[in-house]
C-alpha atoms as a PDB file:
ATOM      1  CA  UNK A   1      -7.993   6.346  -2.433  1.00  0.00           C
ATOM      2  CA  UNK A   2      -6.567   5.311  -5.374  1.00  0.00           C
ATOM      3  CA  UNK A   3      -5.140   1.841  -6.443  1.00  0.00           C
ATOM      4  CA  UNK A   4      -2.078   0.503  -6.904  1.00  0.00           C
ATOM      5  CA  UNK A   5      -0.819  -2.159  -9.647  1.00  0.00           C
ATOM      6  CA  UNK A   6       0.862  -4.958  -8.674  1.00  0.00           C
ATOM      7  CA  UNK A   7       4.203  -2.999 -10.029  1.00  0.00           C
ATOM      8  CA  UNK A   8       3.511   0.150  -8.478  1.00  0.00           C
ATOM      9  CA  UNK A   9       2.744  -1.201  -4.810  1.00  0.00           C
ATOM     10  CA  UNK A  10       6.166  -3.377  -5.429  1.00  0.00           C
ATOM     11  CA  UNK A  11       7.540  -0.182  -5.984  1.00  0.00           C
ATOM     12  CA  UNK A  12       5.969   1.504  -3.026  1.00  0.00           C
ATOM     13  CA  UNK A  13       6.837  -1.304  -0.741  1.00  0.00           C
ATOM     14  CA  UNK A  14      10.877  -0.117  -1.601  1.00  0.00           C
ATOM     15  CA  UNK A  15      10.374   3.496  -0.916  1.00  0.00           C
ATOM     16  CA  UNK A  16       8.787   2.067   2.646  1.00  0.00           C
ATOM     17  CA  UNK A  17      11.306  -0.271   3.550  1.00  0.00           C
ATOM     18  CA  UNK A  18      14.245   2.090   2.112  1.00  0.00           C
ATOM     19  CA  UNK A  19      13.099   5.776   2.239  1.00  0.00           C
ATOM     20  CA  UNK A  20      13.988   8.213   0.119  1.00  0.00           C
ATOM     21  CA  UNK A  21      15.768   7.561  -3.412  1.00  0.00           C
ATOM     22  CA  UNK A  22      16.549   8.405  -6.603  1.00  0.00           C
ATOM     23  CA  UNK A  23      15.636   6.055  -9.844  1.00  0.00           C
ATOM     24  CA  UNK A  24      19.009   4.113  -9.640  1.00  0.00           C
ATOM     25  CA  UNK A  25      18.658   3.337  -5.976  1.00  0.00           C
ATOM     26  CA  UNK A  26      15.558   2.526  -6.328  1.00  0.00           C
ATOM     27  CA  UNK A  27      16.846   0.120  -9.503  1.00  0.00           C
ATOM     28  CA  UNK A  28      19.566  -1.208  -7.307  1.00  0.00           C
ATOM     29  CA  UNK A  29      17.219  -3.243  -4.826  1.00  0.00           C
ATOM     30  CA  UNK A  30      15.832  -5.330  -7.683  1.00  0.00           C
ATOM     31  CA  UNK A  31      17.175  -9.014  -8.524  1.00  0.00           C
ATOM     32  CA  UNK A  32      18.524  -9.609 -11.639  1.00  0.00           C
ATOM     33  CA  UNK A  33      17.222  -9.218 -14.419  1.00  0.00           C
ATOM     34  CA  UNK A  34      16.474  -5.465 -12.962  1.00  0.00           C
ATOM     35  CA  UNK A  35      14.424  -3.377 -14.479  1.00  0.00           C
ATOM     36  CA  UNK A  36      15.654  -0.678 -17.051  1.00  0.00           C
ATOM     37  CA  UNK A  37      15.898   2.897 -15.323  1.00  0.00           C
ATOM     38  CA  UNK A  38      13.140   4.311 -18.005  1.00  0.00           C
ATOM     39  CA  UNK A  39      10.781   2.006 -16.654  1.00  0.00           C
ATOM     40  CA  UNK A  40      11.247   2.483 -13.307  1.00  0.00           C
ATOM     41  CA  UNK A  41      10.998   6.183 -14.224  1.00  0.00           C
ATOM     42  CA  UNK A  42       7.671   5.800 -15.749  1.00  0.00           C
ATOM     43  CA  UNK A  43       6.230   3.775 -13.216  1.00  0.00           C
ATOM     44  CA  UNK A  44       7.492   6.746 -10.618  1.00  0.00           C
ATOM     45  CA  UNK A  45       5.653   9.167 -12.594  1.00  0.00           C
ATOM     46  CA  UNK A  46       2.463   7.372 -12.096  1.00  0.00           C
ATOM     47  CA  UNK A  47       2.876   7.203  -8.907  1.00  0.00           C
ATOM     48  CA  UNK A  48       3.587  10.715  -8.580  1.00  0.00           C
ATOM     49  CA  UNK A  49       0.280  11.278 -10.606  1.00  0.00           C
ATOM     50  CA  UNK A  50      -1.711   9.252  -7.994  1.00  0.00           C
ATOM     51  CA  UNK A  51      -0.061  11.232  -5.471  1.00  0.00           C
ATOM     52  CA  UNK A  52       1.925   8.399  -3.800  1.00  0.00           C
ATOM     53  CA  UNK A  53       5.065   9.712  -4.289  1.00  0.00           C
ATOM     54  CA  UNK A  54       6.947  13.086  -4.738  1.00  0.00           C
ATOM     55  CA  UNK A  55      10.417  14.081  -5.525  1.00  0.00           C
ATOM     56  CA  UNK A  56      12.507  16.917  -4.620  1.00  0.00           C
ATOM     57  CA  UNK A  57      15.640  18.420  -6.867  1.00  0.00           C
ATOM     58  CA  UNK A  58      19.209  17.757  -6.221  1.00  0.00           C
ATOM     59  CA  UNK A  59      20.456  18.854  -9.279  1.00  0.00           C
ATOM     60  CA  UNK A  60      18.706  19.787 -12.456  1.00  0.00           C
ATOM     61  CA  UNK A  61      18.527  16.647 -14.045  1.00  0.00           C
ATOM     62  CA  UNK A  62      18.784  14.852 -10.563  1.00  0.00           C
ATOM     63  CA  UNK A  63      15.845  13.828  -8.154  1.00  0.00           C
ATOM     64  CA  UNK A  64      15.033  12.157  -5.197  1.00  0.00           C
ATOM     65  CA  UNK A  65      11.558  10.885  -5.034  1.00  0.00           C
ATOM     66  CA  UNK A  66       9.793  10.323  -1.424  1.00  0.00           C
ATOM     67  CA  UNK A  67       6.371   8.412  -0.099  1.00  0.00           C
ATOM     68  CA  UNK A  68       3.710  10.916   0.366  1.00  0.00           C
ATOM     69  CA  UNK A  69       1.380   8.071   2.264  1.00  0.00           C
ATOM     70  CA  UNK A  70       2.510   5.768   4.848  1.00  0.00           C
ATOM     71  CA  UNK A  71       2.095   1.801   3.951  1.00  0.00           C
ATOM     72  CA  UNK A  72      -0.376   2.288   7.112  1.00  0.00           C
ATOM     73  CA  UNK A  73      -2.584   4.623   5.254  1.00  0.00           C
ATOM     74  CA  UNK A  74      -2.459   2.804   2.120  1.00  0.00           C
ATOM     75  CA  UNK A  75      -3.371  -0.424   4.057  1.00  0.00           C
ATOM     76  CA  UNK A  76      -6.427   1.645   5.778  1.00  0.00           C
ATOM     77  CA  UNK A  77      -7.836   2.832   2.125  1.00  0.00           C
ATOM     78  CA  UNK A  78      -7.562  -0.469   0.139  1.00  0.00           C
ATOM     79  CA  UNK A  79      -9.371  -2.196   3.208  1.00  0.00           C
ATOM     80  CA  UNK A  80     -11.745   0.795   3.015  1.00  0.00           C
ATOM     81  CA  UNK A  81     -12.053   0.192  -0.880  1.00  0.00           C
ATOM     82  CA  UNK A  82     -12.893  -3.506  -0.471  1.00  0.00           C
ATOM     83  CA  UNK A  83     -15.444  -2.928   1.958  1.00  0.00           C
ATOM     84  CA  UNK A  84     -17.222  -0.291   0.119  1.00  0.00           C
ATOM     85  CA  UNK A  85     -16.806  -2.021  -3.559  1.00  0.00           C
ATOM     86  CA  UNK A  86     -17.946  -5.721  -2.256  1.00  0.00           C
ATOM     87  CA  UNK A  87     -19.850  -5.202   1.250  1.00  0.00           C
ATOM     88  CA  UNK A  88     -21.980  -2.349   1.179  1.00  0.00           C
ATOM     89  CA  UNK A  89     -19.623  -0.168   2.837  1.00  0.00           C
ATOM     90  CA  UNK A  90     -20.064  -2.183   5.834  1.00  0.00           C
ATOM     91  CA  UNK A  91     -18.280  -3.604   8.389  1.00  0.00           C
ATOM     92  CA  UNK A  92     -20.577  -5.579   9.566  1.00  0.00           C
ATOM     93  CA  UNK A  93     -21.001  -7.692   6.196  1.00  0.00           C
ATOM     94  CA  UNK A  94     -17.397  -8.297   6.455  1.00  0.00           C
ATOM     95  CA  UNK A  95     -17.466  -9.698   9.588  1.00  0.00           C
ATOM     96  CA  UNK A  96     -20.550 -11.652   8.780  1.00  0.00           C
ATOM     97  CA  UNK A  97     -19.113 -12.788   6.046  1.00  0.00           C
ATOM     98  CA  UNK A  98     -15.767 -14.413   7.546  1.00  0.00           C
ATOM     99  CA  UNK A  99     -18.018 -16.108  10.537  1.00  0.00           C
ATOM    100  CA  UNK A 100     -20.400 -17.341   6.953  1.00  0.00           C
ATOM    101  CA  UNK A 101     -17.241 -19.074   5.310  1.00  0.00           C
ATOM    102  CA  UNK A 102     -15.894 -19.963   8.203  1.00  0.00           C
ATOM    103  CA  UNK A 103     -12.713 -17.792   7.723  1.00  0.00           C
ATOM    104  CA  UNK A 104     -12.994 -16.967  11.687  1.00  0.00           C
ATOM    105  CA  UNK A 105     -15.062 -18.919  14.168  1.00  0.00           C
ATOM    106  CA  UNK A 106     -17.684 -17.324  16.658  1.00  0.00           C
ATOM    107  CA  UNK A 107     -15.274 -18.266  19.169  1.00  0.00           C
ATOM    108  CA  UNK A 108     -12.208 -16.234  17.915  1.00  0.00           C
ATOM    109  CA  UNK A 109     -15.408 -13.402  17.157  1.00  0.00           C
ATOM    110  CA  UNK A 110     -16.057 -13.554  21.165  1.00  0.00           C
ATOM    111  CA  UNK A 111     -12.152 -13.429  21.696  1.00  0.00           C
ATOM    112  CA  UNK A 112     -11.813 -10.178  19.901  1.00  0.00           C
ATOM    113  CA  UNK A 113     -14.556  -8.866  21.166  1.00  0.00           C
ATOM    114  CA  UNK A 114     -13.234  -9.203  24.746  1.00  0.00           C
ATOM    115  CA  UNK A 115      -9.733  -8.232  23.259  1.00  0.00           C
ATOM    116  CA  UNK A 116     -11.421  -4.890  21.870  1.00  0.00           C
ATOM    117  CA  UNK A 117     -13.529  -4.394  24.975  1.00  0.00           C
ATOM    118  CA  UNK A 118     -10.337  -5.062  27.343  1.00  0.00           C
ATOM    119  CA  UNK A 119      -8.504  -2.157  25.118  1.00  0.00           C
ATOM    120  CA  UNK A 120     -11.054   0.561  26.144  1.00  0.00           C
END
C-alpha cells in the first residue's frame, strides 16, 4: 500500500469522518487560516493518483470526490508496511520487540494471549 503525507492522511481523515465532498466542503472543515481551494485540489489529485480517493461528476466543472479505502484498511497496510520495512516482515519481532523495550510487559503478553485464546 501506498503512503500517505502528513497532509494527505489529514485530508483523508475528513473524507472519513465527513463522507463524500466536493473541494469547498472539504475547505470548509479547516480552521482559519484555511487552505486555498487550488491546494486542496492538488492534494486531491494525489490522492486520486494513489488511489485513495475518487470523484464522481455533478456538473461539468463540478465534482464530488469519495474514499476508495476505509481508515480500517489504511490502518491494516501502514501497520503491514512497518512490519515489513523495520521487522523482517514479522510479527513476531514486533512483539519481541515491545516485551525488549519494555513497551508491554510479559504480563499484559499472557493477558492477551488469554484474551485472543478466549475469542476463539
Amino acid at each position: 500500500m501506498k503512503t500517505l503525507t502528513q497532509k494527505e492522511e489529514e485530508i483523508m481523515n475528513l473524507f472519513w469522518e465527513y463522507g463524500d465532498m466536493r473541494i469547498v466542503e472539504l475547505q470548509s472543515h479547516y480552521d482559519y487560516p484555511k487552505p486555498h481551494v487550488n491546494t486542496l485540489s492538488t492534494l486531491v489529485k494525489i490522492l486520486e493518483e494513489k488511489d485513495f480517493l475518487d470523484h464522481r461528476a455533478l456538473t461539468a466543472r463540478c465534482f464530488k470526490y469519495f474514499a476508495k479505502i476505509t481508515r480500517e484498511d489504511y490502518r491494516g497496510g501502514s501497520l503491514q508496511n512497518v512490519v515489513n520495512k523495520f521487522f523482517g516482515k514479522s510479527y513476531m519481532n514486533v512483539v519481541n520487540t515491545l516485551v525488549k523495550d519494555e513497551k508491554i510487559t510479559v504480563e499484559e503478553l499472557k493477558e492477551l494471549i488469554k484474551m485472543v485464546e478466549g475469542g476463539k
